[in-house]
N, C-alpha and C. Protein backbone atom coordinates (compact mmCIF):
# COMPACT_ATOMS: atom_id res chain seq x y z
N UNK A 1 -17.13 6.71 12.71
CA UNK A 1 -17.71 5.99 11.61
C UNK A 1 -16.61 5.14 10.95
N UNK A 2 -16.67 3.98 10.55
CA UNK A 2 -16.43 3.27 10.29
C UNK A 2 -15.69 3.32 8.20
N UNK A 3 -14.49 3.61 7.86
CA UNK A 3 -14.46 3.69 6.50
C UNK A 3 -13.34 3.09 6.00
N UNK A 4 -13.50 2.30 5.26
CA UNK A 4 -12.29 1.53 4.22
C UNK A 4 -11.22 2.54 3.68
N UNK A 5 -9.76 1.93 3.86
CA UNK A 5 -8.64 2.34 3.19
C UNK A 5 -8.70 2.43 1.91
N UNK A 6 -8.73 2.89 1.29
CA UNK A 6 -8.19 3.19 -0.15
C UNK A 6 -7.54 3.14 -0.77
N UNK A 7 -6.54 4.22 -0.55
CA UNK A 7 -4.81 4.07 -0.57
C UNK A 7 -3.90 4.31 0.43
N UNK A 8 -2.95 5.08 -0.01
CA UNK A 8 -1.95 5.87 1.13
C UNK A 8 -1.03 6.67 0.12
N UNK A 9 -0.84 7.60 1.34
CA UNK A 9 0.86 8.37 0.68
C UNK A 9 1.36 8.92 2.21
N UNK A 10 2.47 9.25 1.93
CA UNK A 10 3.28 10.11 2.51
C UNK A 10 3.28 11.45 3.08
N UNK A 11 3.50 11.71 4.16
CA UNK A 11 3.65 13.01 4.28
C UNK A 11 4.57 14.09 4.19
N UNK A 12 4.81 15.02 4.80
CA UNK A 12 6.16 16.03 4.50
C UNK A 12 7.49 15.30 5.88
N UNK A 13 6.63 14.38 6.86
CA UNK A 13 7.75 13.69 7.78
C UNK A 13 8.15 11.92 7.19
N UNK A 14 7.73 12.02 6.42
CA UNK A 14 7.93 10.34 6.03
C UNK A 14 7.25 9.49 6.28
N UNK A 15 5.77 9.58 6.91
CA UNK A 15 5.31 9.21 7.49
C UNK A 15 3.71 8.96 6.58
N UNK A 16 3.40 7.55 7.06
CA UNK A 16 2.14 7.06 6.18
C UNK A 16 0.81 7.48 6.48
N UNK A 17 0.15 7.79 5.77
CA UNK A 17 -1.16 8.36 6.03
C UNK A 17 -2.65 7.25 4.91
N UNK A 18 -3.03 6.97 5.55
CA UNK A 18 -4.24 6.17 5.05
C UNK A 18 -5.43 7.26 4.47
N UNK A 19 -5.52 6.97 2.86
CA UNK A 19 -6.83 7.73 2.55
C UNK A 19 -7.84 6.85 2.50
N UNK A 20 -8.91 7.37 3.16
CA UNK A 20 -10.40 6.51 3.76
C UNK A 20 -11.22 6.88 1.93
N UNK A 21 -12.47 6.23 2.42
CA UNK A 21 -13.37 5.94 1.26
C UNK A 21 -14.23 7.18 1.17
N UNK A 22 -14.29 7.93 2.63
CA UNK A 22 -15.06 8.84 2.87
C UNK A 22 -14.16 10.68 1.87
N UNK A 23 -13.06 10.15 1.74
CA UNK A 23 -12.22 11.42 1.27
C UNK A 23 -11.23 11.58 2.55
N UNK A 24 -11.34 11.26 3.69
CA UNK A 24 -10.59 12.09 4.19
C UNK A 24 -9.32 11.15 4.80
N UNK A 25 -8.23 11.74 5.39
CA UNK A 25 -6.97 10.77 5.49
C UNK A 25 -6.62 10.80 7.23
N UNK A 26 -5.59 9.62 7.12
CA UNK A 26 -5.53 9.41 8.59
C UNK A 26 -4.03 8.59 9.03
N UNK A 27 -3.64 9.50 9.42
CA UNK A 27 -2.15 9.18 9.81
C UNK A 27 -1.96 7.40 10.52
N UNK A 28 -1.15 6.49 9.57
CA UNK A 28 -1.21 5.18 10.38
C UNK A 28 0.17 4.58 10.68
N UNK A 29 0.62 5.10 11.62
CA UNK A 29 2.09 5.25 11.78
C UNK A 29 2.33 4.26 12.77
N UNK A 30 3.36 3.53 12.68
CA UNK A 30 4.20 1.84 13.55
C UNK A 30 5.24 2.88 14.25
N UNK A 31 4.51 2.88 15.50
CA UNK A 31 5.03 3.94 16.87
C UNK A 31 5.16 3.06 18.13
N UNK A 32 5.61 2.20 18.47
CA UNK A 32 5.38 1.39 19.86
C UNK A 32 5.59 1.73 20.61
N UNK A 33 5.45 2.06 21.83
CA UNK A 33 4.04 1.51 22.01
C UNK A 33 2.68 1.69 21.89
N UNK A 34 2.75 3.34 21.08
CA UNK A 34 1.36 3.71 21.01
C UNK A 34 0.86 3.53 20.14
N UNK A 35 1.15 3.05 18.82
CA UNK A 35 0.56 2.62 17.91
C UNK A 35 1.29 1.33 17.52
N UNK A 36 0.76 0.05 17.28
CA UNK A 36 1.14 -0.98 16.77
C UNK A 36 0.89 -1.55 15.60
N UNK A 37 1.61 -1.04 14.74
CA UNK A 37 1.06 -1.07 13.39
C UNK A 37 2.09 -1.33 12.36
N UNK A 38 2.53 -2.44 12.61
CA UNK A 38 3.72 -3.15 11.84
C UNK A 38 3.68 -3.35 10.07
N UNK A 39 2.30 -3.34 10.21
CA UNK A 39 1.92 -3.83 8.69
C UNK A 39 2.35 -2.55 7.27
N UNK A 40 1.87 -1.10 8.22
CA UNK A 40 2.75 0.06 7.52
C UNK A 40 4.11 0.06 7.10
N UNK A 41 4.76 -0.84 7.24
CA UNK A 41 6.37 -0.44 7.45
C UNK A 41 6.94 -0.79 5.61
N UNK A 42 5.54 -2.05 5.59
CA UNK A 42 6.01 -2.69 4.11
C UNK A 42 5.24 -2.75 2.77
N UNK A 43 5.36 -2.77 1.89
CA UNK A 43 4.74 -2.25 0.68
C UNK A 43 3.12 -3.50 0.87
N UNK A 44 3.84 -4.71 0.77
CA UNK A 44 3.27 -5.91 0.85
C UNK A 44 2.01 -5.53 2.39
N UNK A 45 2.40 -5.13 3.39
CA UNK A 45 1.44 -4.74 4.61
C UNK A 45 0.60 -3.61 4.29
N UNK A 46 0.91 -2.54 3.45
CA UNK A 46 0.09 -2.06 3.11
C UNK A 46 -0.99 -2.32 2.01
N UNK A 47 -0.83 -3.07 1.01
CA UNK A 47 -1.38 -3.88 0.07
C UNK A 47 -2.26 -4.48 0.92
N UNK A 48 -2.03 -5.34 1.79
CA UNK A 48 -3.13 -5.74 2.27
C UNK A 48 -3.73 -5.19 3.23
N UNK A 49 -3.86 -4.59 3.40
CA UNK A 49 -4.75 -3.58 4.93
C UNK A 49 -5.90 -2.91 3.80
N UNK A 50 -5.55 -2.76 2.68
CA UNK A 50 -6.59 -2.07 1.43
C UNK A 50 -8.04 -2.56 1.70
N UNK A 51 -8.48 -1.66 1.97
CA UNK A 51 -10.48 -2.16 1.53
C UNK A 51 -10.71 -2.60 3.22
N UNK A 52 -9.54 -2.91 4.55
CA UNK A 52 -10.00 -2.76 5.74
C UNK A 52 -10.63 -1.40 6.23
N UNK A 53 -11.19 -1.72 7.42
CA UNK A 53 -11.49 -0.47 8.01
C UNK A 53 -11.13 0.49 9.21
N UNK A 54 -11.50 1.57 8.74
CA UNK A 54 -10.84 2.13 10.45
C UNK A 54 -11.94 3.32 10.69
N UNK A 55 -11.75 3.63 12.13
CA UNK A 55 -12.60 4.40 12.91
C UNK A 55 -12.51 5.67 12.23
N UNK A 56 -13.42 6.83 11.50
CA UNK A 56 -13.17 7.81 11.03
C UNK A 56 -13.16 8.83 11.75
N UNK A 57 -12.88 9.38 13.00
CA UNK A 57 -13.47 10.50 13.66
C UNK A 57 -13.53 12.18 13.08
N UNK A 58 -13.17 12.19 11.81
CA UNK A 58 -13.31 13.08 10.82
C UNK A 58 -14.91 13.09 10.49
N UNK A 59 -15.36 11.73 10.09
CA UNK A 59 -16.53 11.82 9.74
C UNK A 59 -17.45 11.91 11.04
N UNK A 60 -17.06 11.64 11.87
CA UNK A 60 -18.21 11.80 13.09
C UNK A 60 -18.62 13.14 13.80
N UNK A 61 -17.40 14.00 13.31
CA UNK A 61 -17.24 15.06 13.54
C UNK A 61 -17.93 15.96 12.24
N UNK A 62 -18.33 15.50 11.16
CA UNK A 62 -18.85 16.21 9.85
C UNK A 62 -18.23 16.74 9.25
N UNK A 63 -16.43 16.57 9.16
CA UNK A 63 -15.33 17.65 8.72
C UNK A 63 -15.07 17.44 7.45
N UNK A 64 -14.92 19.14 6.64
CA UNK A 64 -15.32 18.65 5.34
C UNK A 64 -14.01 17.39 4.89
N UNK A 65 -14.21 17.13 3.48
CA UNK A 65 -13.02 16.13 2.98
C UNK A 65 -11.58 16.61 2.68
N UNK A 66 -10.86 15.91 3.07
CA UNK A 66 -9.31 16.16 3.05
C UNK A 66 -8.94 15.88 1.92
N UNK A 67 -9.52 15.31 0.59
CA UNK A 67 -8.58 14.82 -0.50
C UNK A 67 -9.42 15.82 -1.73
């Protein structure tokens, strides 16, 4: 399912995690080659990725909310 970014924070590795609209969060980490996701790295890239969307497989799965 399909759910808009919200915000973000951090985890206990340094590492960025996207909170969805649905409650629940989703690790969005600039890993190349397996993840290409440059826009995480900067305050300004994350600012704008806000209110995009991403695939929830939390919600497709019915798992309760993470936040």
């Amino acid at each position: 399912m399909q759910q808009a970014i919200v915000g973000y924070h951090q985890d206990a590795e340094d590492d960025w995690v996207a909170e969805l609209a649905c409650g629940h969060c989703q690790h969005v980490r600039h890993n190349p080659p397996w993840f290409n996701r440059p826009w995480v790295t900067t305050v300004a890239g994350r600012e704008a990725m806000l209110g995009q969307v991403l695939n929830c497989r939390k919600c497709d799965q019915r798992a309760p909310i993470d936040m």
